[in-house]
C-alpha atoms as a PDB file:
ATOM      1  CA  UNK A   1      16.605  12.243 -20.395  1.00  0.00           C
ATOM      2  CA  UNK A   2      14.036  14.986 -19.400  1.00  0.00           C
ATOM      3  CA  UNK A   3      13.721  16.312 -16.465  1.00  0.00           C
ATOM      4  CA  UNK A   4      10.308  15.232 -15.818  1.00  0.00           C
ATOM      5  CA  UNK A   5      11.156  11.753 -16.627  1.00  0.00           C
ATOM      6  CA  UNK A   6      13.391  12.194 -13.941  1.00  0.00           C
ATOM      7  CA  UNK A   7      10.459  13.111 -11.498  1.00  0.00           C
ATOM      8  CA  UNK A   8      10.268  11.187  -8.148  1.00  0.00           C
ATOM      9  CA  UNK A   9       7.182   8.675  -9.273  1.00  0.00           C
ATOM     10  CA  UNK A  10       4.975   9.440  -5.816  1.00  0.00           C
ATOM     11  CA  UNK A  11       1.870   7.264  -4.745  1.00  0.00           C
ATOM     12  CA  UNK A  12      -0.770   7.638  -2.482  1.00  0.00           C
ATOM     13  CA  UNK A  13      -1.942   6.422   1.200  1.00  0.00           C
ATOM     14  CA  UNK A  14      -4.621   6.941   3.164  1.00  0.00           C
ATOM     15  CA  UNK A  15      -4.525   7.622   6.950  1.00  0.00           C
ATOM     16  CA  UNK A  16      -7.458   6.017   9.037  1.00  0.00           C
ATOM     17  CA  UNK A  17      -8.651  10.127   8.652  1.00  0.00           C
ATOM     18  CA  UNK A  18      -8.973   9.954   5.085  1.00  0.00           C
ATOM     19  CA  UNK A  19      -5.983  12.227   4.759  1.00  0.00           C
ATOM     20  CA  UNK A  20      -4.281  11.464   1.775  1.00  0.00           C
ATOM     21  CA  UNK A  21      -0.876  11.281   2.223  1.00  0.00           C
ATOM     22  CA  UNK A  22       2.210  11.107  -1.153  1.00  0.00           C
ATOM     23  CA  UNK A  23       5.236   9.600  -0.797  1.00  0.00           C
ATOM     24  CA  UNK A  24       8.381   9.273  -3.153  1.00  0.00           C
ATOM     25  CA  UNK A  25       8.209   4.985  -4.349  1.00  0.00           C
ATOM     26  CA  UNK A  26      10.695   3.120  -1.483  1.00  0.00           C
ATOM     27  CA  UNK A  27      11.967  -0.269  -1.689  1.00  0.00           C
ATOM     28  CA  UNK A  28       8.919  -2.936  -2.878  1.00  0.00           C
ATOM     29  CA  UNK A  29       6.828  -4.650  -1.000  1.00  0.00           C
ATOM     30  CA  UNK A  30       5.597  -7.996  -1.012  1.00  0.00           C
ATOM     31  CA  UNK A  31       2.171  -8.711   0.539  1.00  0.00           C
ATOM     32  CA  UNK A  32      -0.984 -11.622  -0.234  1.00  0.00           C
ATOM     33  CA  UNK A  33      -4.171 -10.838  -1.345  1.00  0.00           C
ATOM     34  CA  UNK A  34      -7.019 -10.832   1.167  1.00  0.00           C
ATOM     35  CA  UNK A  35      -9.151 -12.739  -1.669  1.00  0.00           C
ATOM     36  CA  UNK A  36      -6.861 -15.370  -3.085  1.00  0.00           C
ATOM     37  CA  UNK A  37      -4.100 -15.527  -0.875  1.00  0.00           C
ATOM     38  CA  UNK A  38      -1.575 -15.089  -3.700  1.00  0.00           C
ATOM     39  CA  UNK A  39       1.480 -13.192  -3.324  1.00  0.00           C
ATOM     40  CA  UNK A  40       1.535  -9.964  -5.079  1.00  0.00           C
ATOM     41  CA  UNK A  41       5.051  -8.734  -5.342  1.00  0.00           C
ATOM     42  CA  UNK A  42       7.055  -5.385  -6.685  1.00  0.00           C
ATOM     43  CA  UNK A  43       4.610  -3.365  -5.070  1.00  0.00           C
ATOM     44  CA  UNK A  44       5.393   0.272  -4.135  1.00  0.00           C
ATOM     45  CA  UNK A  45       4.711   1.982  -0.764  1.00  0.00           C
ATOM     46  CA  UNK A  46       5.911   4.412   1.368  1.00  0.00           C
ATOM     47  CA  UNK A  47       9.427   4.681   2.173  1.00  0.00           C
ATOM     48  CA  UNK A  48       9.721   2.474   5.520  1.00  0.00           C
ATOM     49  CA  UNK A  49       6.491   0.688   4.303  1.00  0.00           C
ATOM     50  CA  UNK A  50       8.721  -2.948   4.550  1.00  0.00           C
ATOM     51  CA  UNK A  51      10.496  -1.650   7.751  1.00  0.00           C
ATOM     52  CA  UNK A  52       7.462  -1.186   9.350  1.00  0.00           C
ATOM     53  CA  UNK A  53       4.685  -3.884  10.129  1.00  0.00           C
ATOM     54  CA  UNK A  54       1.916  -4.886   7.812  1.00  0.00           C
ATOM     55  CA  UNK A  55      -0.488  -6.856   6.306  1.00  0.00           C
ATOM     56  CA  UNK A  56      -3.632  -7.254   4.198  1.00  0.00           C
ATOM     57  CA  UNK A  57      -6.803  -6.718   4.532  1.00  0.00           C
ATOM     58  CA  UNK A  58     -10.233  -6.794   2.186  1.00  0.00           C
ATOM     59  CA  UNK A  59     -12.551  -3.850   2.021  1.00  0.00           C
ATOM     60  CA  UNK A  60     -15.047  -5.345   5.124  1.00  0.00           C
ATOM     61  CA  UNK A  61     -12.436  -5.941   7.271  1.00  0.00           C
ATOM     62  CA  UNK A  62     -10.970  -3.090   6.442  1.00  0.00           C
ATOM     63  CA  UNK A  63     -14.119  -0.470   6.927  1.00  0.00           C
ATOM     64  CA  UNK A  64     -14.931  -3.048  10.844  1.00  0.00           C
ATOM     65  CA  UNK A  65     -10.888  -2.375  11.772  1.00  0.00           C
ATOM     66  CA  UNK A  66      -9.032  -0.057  10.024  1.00  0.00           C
ATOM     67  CA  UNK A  67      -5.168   0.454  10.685  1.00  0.00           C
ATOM     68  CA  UNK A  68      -3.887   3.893  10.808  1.00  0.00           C
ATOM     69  CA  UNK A  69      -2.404   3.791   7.206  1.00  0.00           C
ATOM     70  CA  UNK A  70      -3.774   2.099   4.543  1.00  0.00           C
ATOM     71  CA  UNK A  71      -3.188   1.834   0.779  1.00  0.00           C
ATOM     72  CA  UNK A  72      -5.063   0.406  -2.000  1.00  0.00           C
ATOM     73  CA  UNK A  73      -3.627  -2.870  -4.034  1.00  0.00           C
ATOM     74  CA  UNK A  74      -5.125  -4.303  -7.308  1.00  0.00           C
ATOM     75  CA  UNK A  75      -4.229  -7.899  -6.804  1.00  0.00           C
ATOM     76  CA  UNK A  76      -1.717  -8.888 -10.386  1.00  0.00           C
ATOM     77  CA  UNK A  77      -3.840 -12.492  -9.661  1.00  0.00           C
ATOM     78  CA  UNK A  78      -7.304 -12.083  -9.151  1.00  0.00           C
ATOM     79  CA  UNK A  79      -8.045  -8.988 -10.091  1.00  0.00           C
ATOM     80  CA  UNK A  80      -9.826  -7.336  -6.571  1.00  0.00           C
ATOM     81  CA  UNK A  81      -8.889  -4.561  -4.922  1.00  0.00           C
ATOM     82  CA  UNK A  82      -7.238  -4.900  -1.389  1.00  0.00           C
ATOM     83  CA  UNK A  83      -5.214  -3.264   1.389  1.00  0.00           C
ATOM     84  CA  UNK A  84      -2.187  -3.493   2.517  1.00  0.00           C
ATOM     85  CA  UNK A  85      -2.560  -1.859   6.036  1.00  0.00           C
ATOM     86  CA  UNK A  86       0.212  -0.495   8.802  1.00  0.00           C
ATOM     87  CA  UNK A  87      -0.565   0.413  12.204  1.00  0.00           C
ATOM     88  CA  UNK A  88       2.566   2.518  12.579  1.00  0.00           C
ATOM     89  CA  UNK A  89       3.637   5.917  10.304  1.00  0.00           C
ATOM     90  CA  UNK A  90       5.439   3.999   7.231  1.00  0.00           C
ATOM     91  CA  UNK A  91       6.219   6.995   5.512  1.00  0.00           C
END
């Protein structure tokens, strides 16, 4: 194996600045879509992103109340964009 297959896969999350912030892939998460209110599961986030509490939001709500951290989902069921949001640091 090479070492950059070896590489930490890191993703991104957005703080309510617009900051982005990277973080090394944690245990998954398992949140519902804003849209169809299906469960999308095996989805990576920050490290104490299931310690921590969330939930989901669409883009409106979103944009009206934003948490402090948010990050971007493609729903595996219906194919729109949402966010899972935290209040709290999750990284």
């Amino acid at each position: 194996m090479s070492i950059n297959s070896k590489r930490i896969k890191k993703e991104k999350i957005h703080a309510a600045d617009e900051r982005e912030l990277v973080f090394p892939l944690s245990k998954p998460l398992e949140c519902v879509c804003a849209h169809c209110y299906k469960l999308n599961t095996n989805l990576h986030g920050p490290s104490r992103g299931w310690q921590v509490a969330f939930y989901s939001q669409n883009e409106e709500d979103t944009l009206e109340t934003p948490g402090a951290y948010r990050m971007k989902v493609l729903c595996k069921h219906c194919g729109k964009h949402f966010y899972i949001v935290w209040d709290e640091d999750p990284t």
